[in-house]
PDB file of N, CA and C in Angstrom:
ATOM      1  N   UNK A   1      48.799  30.294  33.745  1.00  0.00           N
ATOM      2  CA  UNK A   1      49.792  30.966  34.552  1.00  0.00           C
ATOM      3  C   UNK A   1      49.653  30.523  36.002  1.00  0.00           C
ATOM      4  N   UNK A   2      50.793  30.568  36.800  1.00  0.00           N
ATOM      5  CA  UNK A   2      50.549  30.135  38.507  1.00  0.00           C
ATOM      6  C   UNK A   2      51.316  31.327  38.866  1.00  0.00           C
ATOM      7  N   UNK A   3      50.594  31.631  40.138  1.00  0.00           N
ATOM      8  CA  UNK A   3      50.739  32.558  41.279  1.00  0.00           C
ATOM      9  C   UNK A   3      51.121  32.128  42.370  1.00  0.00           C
ATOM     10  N   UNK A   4      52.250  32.512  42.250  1.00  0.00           N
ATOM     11  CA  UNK A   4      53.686  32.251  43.631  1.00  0.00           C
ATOM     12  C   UNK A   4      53.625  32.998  44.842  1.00  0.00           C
ATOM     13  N   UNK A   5      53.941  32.927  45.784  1.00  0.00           N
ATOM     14  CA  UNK A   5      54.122  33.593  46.953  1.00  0.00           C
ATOM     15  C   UNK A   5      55.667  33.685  47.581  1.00  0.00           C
ATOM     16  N   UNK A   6      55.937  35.161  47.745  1.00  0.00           N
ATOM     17  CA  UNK A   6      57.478  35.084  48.154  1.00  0.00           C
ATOM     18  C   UNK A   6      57.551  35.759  49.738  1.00  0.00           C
ATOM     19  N   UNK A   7      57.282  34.707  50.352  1.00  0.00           N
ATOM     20  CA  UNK A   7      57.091  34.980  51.861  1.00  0.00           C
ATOM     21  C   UNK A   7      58.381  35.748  52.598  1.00  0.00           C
ATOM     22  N   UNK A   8      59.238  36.192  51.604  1.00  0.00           N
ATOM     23  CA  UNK A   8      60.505  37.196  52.546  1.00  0.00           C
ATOM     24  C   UNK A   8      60.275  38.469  52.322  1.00  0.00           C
ATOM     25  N   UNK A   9      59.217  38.657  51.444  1.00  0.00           N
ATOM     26  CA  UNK A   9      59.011  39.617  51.032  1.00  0.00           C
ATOM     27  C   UNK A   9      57.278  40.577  51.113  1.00  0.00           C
ATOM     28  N   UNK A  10      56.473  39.325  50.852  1.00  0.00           N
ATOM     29  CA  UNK A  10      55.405  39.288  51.335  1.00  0.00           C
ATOM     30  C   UNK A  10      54.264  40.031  50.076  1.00  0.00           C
ATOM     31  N   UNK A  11      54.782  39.011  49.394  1.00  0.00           N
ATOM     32  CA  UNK A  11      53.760  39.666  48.024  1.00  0.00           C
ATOM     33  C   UNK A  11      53.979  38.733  47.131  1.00  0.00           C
ATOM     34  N   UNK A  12      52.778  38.275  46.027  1.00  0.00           N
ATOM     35  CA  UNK A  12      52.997  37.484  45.211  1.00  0.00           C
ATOM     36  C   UNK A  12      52.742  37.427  43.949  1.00  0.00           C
ATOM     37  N   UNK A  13      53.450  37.014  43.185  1.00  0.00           N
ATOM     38  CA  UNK A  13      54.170  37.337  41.740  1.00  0.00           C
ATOM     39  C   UNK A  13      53.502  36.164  40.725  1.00  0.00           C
ATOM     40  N   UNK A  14      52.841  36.776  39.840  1.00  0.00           N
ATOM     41  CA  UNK A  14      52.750  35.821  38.204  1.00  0.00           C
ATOM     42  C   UNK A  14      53.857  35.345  37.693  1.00  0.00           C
ATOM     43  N   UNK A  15      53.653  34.050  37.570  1.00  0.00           N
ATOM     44  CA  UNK A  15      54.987  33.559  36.353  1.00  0.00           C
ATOM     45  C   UNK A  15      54.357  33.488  34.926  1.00  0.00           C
ATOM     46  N   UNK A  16      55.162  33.608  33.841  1.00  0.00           N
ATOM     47  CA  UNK A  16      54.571  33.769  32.674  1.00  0.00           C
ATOM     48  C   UNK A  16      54.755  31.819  32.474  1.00  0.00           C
ATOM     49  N   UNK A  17      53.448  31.658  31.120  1.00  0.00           N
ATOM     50  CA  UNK A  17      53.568  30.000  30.799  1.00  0.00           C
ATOM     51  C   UNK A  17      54.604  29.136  30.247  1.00  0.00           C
ATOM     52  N   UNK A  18      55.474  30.139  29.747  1.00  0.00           N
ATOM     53  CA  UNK A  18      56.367  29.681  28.911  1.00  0.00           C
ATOM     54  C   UNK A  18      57.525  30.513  28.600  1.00  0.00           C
ATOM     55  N   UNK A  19      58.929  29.874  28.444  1.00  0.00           N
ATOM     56  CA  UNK A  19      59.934  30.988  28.597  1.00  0.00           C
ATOM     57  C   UNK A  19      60.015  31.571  27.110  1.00  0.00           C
ATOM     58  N   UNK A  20      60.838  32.272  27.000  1.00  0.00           N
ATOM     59  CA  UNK A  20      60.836  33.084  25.496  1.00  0.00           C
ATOM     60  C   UNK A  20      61.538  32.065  24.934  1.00  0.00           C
ATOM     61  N   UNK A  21      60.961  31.948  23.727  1.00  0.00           N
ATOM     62  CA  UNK A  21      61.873  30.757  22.527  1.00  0.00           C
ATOM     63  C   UNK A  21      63.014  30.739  22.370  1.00  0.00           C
ATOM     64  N   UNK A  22      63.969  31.495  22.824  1.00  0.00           N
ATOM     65  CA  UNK A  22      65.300  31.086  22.847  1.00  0.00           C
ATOM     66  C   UNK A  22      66.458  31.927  23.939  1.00  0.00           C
ATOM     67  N   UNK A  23      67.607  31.614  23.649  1.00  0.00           N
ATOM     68  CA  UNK A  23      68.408  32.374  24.721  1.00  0.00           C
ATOM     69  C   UNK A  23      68.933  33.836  24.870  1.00  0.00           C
ATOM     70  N   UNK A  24      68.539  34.836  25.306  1.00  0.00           N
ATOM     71  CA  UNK A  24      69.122  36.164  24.791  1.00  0.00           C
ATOM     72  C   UNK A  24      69.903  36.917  25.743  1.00  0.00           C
ATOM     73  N   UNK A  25      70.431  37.642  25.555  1.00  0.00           N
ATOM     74  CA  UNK A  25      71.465  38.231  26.549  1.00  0.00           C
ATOM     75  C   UNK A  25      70.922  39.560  27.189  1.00  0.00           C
ATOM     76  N   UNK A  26      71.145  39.819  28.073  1.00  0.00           N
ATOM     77  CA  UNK A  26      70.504  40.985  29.123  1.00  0.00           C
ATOM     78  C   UNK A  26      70.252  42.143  28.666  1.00  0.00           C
ATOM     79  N   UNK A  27      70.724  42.434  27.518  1.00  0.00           N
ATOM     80  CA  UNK A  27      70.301  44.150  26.489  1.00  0.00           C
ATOM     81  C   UNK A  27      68.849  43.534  25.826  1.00  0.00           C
ATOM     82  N   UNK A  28      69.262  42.247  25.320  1.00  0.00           N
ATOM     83  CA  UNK A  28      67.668  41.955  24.563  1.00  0.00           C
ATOM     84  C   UNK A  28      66.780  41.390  25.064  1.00  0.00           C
ATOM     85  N   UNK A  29      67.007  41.106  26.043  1.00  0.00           N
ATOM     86  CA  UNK A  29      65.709  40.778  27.113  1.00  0.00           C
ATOM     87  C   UNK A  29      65.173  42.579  27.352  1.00  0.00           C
ATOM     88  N   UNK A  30      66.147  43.163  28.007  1.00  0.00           N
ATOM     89  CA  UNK A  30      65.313  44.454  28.540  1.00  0.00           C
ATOM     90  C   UNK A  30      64.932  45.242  27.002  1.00  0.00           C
ATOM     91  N   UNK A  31      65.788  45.043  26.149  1.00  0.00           N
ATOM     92  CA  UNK A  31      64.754  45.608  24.899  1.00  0.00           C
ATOM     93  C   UNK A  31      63.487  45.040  24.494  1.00  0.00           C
ATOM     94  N   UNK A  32      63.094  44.027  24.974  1.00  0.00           N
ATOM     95  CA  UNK A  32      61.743  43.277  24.330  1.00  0.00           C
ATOM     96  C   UNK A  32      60.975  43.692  25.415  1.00  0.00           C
ATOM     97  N   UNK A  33      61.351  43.879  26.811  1.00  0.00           N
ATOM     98  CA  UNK A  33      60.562  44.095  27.741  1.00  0.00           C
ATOM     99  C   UNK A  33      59.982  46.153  27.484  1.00  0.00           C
ATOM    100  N   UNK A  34      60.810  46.868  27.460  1.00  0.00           N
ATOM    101  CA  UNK A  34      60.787  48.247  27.501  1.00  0.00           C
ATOM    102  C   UNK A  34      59.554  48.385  25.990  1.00  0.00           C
ATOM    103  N   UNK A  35      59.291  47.562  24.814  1.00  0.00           N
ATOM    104  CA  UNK A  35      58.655  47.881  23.971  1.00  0.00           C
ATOM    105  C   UNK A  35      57.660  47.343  24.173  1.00  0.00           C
ATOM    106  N   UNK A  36      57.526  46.925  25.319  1.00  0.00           N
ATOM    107  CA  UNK A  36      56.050  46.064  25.970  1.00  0.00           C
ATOM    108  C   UNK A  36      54.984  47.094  26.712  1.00  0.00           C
ATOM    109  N   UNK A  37      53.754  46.991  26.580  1.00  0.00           N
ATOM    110  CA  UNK A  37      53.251  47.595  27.556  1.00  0.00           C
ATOM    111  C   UNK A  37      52.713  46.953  28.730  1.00  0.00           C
ATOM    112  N   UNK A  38      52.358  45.752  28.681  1.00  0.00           N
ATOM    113  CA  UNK A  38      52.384  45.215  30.069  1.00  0.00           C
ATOM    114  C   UNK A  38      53.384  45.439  30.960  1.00  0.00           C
ATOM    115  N   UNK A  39      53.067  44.352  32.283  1.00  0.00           N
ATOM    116  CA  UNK A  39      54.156  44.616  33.634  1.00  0.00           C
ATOM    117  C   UNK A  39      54.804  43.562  33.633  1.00  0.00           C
ATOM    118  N   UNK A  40      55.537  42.543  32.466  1.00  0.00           N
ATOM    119  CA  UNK A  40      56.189  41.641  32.703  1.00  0.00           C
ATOM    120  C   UNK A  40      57.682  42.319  33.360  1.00  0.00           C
ATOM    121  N   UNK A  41      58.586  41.813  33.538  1.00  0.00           N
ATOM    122  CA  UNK A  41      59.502  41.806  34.130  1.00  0.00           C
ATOM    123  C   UNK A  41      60.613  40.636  34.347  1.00  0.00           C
ATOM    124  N   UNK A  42      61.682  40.771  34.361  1.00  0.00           N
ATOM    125  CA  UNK A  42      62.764  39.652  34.994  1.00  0.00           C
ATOM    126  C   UNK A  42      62.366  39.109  36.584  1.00  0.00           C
ATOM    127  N   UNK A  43      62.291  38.189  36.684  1.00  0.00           N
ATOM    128  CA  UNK A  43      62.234  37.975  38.359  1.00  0.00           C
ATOM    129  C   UNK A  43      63.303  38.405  38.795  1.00  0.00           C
ATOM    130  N   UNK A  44      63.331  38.243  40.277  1.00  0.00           N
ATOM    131  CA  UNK A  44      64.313  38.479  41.226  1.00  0.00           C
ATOM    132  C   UNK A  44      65.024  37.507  41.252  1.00  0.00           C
ATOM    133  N   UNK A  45      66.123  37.287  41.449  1.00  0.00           N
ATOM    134  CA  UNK A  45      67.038  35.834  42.296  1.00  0.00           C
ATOM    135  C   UNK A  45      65.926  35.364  43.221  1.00  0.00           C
ATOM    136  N   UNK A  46      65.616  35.659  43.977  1.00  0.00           N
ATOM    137  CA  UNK A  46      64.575  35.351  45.310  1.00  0.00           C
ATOM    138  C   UNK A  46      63.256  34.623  44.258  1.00  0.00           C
ATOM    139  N   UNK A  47      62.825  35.040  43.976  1.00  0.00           N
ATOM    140  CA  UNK A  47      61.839  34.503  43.196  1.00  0.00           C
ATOM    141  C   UNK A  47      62.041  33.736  41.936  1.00  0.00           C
ATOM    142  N   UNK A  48      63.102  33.339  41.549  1.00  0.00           N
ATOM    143  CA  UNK A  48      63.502  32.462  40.995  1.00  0.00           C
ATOM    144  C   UNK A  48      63.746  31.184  41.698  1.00  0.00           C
ATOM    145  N   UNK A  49      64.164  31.348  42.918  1.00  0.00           N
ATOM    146  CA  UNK A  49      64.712  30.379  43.928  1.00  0.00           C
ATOM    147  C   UNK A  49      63.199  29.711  44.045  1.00  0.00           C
ATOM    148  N   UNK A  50      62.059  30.466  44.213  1.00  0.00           N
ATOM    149  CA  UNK A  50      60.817  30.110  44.593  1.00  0.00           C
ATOM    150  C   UNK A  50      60.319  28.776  43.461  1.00  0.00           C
ATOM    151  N   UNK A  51      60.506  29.626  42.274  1.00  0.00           N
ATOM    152  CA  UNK A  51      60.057  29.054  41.360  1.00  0.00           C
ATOM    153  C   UNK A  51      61.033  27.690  40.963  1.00  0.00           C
ATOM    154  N   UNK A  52      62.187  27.417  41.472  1.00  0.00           N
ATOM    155  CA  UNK A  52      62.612  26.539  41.316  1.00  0.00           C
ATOM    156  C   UNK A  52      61.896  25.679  42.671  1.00  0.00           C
ATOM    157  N   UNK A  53      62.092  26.064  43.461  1.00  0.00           N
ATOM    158  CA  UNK A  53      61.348  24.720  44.233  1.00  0.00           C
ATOM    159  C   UNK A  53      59.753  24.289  43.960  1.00  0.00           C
ATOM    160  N   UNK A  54      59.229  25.075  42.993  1.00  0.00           N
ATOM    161  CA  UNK A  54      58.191  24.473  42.771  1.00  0.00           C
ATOM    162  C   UNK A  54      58.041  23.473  41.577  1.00  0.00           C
ATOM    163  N   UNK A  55      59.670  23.853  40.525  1.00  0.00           N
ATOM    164  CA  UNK A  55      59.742  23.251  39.805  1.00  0.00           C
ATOM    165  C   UNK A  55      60.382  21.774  40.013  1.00  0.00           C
ATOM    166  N   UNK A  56      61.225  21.726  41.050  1.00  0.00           N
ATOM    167  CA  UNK A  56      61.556  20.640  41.477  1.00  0.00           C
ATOM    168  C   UNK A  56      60.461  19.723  42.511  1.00  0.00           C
ATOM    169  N   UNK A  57      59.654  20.128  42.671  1.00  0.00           N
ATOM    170  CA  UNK A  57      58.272  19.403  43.152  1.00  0.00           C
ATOM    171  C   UNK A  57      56.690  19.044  42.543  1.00  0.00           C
ATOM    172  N   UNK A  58      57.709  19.461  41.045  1.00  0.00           N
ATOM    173  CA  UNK A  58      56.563  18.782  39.652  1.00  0.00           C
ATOM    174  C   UNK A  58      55.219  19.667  39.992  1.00  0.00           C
ATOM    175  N   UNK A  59      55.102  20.958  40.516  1.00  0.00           N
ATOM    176  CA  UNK A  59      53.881  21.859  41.217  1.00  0.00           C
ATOM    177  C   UNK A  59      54.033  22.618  39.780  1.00  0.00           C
ATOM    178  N   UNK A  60      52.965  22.053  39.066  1.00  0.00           N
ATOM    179  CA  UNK A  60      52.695  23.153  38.196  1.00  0.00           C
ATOM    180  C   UNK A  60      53.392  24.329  36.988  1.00  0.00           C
ATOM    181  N   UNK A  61      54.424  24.245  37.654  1.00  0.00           N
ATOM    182  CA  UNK A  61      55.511  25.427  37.259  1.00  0.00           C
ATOM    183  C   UNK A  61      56.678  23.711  36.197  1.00  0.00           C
ATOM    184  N   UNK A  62      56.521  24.708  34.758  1.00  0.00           N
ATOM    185  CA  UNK A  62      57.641  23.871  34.196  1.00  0.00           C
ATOM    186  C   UNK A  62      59.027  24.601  33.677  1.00  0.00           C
ATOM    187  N   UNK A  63      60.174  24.662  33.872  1.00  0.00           N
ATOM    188  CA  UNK A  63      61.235  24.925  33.468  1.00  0.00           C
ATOM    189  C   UNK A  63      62.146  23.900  33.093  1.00  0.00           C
ATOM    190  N   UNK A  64      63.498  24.487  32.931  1.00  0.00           N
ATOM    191  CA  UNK A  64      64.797  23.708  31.642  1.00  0.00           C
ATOM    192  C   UNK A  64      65.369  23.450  32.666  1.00  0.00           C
ATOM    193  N   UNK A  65      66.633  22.569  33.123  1.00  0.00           N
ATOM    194  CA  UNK A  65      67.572  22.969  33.948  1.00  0.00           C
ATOM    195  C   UNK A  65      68.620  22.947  33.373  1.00  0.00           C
ATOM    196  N   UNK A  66      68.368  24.563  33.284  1.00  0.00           N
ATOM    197  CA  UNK A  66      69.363  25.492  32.896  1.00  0.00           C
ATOM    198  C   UNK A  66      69.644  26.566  33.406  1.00  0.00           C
ATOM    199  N   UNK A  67      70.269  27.689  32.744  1.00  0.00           N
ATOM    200  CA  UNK A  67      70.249  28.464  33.337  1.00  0.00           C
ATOM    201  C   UNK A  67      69.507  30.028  32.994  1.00  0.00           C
ATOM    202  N   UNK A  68      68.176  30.683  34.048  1.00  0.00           N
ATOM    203  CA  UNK A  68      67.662  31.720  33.767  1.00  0.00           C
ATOM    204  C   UNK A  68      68.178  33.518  34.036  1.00  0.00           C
ATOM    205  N   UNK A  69      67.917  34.172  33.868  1.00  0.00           N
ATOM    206  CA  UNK A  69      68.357  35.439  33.754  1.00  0.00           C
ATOM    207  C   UNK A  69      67.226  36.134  34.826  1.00  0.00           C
ATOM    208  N   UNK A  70      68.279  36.963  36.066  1.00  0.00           N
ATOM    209  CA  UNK A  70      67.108  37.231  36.688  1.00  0.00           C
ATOM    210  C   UNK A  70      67.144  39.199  36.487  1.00  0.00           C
ATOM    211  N   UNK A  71      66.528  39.498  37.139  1.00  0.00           N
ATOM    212  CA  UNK A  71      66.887  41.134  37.044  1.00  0.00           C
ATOM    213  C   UNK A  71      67.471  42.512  37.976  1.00  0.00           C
ATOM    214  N   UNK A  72      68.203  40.828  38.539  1.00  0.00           N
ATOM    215  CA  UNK A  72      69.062  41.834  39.777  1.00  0.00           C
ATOM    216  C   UNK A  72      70.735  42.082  39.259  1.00  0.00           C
ATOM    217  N   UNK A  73      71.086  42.825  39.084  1.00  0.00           N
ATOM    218  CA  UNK A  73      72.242  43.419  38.503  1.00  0.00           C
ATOM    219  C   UNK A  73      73.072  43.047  40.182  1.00  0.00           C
ATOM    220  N   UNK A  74      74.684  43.198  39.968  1.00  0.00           N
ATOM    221  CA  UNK A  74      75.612  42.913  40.818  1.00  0.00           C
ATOM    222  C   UNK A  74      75.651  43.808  41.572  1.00  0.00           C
ATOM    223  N   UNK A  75      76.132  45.079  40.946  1.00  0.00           N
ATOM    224  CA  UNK A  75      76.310  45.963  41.107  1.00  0.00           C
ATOM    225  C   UNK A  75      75.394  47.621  40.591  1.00  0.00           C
ATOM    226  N   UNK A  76      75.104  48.470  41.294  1.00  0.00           N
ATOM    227  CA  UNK A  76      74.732  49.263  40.785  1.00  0.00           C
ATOM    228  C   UNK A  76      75.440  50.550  39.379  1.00  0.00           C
ATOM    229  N   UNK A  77      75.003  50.877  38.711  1.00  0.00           N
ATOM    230  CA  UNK A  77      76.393  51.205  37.531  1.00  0.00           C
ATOM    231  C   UNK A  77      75.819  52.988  37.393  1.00  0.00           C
ATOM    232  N   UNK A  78      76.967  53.982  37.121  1.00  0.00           N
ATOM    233  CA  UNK A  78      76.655  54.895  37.136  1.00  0.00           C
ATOM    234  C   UNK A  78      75.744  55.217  36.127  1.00  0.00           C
ATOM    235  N   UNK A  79      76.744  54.324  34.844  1.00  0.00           N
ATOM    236  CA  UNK A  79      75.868  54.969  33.407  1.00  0.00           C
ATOM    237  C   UNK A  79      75.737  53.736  32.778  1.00  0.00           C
ATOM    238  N   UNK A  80      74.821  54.094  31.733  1.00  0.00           N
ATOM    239  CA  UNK A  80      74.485  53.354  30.467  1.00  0.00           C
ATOM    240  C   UNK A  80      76.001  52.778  30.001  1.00  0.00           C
ATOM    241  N   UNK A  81      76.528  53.229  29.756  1.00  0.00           N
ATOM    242  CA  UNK A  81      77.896  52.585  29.014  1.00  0.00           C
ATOM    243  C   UNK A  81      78.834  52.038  30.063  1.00  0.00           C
ATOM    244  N   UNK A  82      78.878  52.442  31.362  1.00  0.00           N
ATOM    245  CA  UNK A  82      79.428  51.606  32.385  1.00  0.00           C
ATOM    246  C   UNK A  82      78.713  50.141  32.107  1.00  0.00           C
ATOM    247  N   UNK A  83      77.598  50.084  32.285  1.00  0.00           N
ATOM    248  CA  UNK A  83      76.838  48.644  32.596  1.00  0.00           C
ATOM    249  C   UNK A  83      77.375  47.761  31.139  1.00  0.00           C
ATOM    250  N   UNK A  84      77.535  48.304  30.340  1.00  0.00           N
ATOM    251  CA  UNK A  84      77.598  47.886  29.088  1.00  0.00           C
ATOM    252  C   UNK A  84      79.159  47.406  28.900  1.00  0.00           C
ATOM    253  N   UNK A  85      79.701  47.961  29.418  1.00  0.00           N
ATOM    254  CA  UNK A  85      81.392  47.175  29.238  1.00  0.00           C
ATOM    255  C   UNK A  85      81.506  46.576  30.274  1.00  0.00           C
ATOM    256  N   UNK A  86      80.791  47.355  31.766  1.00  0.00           N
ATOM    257  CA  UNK A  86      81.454  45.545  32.659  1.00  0.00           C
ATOM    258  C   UNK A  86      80.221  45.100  33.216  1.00  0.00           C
ATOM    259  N   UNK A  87      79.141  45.196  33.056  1.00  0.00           N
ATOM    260  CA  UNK A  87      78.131  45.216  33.381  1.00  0.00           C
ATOM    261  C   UNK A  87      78.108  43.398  33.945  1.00  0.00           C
ATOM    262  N   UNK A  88      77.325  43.281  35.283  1.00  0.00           N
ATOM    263  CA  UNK A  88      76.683  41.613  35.768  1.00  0.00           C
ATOM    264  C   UNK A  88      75.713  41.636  36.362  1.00  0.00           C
ATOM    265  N   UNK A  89      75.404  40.627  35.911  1.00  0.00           N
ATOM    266  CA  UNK A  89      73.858  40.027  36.382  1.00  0.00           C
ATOM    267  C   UNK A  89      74.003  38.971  36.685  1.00  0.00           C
ATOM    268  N   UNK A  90      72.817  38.458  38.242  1.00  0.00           N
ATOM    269  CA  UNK A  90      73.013  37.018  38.657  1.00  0.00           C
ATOM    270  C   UNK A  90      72.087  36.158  38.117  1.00  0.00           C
ATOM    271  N   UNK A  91      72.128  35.241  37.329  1.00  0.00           N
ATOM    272  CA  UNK A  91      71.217  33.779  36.939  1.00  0.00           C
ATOM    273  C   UNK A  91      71.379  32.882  38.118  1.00  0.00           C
ATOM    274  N   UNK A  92      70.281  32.086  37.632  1.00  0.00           N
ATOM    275  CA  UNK A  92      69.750  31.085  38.574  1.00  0.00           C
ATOM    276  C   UNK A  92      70.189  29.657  38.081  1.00  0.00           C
ATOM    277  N   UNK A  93      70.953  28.852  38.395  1.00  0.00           N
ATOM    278  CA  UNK A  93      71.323  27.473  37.548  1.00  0.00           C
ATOM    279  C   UNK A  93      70.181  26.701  37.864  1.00  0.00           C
ATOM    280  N   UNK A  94      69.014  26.265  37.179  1.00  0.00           N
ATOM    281  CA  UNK A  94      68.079  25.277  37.595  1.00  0.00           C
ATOM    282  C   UNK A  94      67.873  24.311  37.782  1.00  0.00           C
ATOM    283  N   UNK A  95      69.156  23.325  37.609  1.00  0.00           N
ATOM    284  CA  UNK A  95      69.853  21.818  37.775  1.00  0.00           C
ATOM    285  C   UNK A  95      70.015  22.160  38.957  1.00  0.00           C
ATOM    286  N   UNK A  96      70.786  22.730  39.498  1.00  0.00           N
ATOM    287  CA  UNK A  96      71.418  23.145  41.152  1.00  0.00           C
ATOM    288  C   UNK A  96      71.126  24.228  41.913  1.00  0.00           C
ATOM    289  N   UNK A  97      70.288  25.057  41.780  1.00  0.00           N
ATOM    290  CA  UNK A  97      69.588  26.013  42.169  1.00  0.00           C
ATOM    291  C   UNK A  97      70.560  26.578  42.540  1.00  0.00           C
ATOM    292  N   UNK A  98      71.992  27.001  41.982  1.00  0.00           N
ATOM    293  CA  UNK A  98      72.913  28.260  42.575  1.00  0.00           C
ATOM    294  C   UNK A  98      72.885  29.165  41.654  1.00  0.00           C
ATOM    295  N   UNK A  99      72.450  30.470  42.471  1.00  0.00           N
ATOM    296  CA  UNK A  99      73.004  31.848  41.952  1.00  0.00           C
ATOM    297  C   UNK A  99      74.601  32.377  41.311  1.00  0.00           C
ATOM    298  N   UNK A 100      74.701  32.699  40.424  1.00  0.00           N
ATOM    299  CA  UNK A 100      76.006  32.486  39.500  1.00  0.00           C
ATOM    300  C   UNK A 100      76.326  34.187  39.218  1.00  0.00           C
ATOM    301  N   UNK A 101      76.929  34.960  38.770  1.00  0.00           N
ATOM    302  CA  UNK A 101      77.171  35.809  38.144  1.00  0.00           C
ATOM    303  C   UNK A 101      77.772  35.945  36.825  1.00  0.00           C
ATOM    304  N   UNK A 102      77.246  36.589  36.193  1.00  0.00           N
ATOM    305  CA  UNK A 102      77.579  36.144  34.626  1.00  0.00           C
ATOM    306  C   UNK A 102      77.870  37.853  34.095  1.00  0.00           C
ATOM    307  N   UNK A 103      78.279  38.110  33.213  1.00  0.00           N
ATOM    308  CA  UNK A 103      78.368  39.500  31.963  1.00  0.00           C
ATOM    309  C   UNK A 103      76.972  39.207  31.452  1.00  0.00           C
ATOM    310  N   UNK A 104      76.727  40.340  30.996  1.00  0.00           N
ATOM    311  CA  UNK A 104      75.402  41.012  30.844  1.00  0.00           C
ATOM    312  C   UNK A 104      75.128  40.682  28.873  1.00  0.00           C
ATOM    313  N   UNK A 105      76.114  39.546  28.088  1.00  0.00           N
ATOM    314  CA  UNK A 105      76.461  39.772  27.073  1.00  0.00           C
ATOM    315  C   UNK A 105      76.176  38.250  27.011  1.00  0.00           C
ATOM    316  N   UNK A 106      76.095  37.488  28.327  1.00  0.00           N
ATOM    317  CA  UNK A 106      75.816  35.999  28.123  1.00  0.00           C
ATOM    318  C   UNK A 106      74.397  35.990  27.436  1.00  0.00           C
ATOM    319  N   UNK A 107      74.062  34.467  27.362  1.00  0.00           N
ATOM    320  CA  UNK A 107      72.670  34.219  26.510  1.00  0.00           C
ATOM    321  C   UNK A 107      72.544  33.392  27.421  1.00  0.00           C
ATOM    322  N   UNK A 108      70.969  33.839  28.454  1.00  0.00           N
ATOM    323  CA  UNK A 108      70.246  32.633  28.715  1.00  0.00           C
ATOM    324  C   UNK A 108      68.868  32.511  28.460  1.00  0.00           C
ATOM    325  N   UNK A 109      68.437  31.525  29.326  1.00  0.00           N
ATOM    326  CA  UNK A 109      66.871  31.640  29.232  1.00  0.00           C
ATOM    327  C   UNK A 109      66.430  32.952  30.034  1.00  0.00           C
ATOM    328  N   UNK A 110      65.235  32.846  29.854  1.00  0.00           N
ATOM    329  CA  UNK A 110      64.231  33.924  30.158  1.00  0.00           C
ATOM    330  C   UNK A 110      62.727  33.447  30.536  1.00  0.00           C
ATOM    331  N   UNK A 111      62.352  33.625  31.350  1.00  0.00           N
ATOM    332  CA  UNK A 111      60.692  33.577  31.988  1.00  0.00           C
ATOM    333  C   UNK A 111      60.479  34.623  32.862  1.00  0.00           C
ATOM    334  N   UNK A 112      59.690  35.306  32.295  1.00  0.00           N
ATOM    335  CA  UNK A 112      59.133  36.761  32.935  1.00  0.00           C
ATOM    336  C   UNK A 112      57.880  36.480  33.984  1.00  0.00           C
ATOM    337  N   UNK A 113      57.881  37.396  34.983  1.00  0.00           N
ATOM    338  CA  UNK A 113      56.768  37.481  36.057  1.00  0.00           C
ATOM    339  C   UNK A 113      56.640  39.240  36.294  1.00  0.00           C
ATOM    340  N   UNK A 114      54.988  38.730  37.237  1.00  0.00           N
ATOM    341  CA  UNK A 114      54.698  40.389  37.275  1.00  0.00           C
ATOM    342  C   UNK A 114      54.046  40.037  38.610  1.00  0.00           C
ATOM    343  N   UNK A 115      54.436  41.463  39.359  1.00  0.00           N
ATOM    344  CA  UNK A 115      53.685  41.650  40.637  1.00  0.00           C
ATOM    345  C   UNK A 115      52.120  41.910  40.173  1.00  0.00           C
ATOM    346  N   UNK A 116      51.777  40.456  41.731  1.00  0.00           N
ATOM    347  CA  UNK A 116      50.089  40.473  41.726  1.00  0.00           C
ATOM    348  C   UNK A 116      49.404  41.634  42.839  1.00  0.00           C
ATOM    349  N   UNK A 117      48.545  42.284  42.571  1.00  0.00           N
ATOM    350  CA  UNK A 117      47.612  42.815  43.505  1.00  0.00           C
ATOM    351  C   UNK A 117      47.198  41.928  44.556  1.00  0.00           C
ATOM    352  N   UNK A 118      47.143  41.638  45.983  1.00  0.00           N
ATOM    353  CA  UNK A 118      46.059  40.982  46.616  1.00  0.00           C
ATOM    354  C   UNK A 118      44.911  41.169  46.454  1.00  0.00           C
TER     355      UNK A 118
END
């Protein structure tokens, strides 16, 4: 695993070694995560951005360039079933490092991180 630093924020985050074996859409990512007891998590956009420049500087960190799923929602949603009919989330394109907005129903990749203690 490598330990990132997100200097806008000022704390630094585990990336997991490897993304999940295939592409899943934003209900089944947070369902695999919620039956977890560790502290994995979706990154941020921000920390995706990180992790792409380390991936584009062959540092350790390997990814697809494609596109990942981060865990910042667009918008905040009142309810469960709001998020669920118009529900968005922003991915990270890893060919071009732009933030995209997508429905919560797309399939992408996935690589989870967890806040480190200093």
């Amino acid at each position: 695993m490598i330990t990132l630093y997100n200097p806008l924020k000022n704390y630094y985050f585990e990336v997991s070694p490897n993304d999940l074996p295939q592409k899943l859409n934003w209900f089944e990512v947070n369902s695999s995560l919620h039956n977890s007891n560790d502290k994995w998590r979706l990154p941020s956009i921000d920390e995706l951005k990180i992790m792409h420049k380390y991936f584009e500087q062959n540092m350790e960190i390997h990814l697809q360039h494609d596109n990942y799923w981060s865990g910042d929602l667009v918008f905040s949603y009142e309810s469960d079933e709001i998020l669920k009919l118009i529900g968005l989330a922003f991915i990270l394109d890893m060919a071009l490092c732009i933030s995209l907005s997508v429905v919560l129903t797309d399939k992408n990749l996935v690589r989870f991180v967890r806040s480190v203690s200093n």
